[in-house]
Protein backbone atom coordinates (compact mmCIF):
# COMPACT_ATOMS: atom_id res chain seq x y z
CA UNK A 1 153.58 -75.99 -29.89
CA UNK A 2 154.75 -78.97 -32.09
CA UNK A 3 158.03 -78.94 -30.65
CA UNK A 4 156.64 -79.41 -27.18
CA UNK A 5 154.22 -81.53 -27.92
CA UNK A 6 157.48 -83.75 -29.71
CA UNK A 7 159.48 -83.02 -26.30
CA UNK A 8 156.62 -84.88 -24.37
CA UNK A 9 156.32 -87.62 -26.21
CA UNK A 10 160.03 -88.30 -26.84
CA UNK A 11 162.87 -87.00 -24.80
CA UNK A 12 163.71 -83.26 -25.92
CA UNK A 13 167.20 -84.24 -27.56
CA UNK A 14 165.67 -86.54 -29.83
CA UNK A 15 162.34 -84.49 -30.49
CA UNK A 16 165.39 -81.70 -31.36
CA UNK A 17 166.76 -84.53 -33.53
CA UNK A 18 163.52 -84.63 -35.17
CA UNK A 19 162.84 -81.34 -35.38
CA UNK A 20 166.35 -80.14 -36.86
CA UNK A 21 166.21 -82.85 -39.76
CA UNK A 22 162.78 -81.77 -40.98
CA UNK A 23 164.33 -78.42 -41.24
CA UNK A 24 167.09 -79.57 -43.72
CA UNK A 25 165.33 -78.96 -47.04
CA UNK A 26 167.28 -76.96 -49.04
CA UNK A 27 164.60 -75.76 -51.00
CA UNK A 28 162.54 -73.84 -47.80
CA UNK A 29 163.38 -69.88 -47.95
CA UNK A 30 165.98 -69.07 -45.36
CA UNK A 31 163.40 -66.72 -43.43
CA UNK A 32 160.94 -69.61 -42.86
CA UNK A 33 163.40 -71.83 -42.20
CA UNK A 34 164.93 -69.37 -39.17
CA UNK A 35 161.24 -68.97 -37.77
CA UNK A 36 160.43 -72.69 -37.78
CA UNK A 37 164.09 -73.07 -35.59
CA UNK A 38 163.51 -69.92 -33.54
CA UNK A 39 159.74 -71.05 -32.56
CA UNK A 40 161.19 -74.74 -32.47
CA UNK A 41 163.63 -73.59 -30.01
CA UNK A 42 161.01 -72.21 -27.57
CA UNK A 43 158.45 -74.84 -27.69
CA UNK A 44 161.18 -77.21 -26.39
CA UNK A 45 161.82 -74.76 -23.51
CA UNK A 46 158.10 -74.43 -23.01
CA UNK A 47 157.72 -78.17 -22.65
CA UNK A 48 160.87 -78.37 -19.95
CA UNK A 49 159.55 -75.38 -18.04
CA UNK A 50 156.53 -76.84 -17.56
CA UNK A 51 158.22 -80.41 -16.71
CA UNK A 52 160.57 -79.02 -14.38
CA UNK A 53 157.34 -77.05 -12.40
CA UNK A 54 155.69 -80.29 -12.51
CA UNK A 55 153.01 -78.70 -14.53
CA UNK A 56 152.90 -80.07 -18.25
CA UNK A 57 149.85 -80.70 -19.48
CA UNK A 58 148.87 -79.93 -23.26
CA UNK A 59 146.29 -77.32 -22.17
CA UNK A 60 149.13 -75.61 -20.14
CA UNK A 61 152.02 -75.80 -23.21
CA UNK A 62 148.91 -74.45 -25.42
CA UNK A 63 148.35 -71.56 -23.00
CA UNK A 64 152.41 -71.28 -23.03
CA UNK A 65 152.55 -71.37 -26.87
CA UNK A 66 149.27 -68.62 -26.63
CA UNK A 67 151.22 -66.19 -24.14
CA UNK A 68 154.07 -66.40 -26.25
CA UNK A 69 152.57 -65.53 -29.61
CA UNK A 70 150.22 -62.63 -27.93
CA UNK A 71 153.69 -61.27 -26.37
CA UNK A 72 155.60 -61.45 -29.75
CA UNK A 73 158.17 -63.96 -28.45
CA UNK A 74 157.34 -66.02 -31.13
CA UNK A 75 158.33 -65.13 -35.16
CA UNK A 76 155.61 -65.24 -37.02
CA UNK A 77 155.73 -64.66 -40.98
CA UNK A 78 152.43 -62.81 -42.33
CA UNK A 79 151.84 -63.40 -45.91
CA UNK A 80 152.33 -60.38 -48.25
CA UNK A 81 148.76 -59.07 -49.96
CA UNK A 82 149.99 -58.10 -53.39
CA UNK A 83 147.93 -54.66 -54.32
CA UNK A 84 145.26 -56.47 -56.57
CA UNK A 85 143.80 -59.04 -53.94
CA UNK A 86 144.26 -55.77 -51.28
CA UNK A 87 141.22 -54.07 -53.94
CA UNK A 88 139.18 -57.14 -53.67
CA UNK A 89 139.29 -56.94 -49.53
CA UNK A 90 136.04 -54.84 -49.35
């Protein structure tokens, strides 16, 4: 969603400028770092879809970014439950 959102405001090869250098902390885990560039990736395609159809609005990239997420084409990252908070979860 941010990436689109980035791709409307500026034009999508500098929002991907934008979005690639906030993704160059070497610190951030090499797993979140491939699902921020993966999702990144398709919110950028999202927002030219819906350019090129002559149909971006935010409530349409929002209903794009929703589709995508309920049809797992988006990587998502749950948190793990360690076994002692998964007790507390009455």
């Amino acid at each position: 969603m941010w990436a689109g959102l980035l791709a409307d405001k500026l034009d999508s090869a500098l929002a991907q400028k934008f979005l690639d250098a906030h993704e160059q902390d070497p610190d951030e885990p090499k797993r979140e770092k491939g699902m921020d560039l993966a999702n990144n990736s398709s919110g950028l395609k999202a927002s030219a879809k819906l350019k090129g159809l002559k149909k971006f609005s935010k409530e349409n990239l929002l209903n794009q970014f929703k589709n995508d997420l309920e049809s797992n084409r988006l990587i998502v990252i749950r948190p793990k439950i360690s076994s002692a908070k998964k007790g507390a979860r009455k």
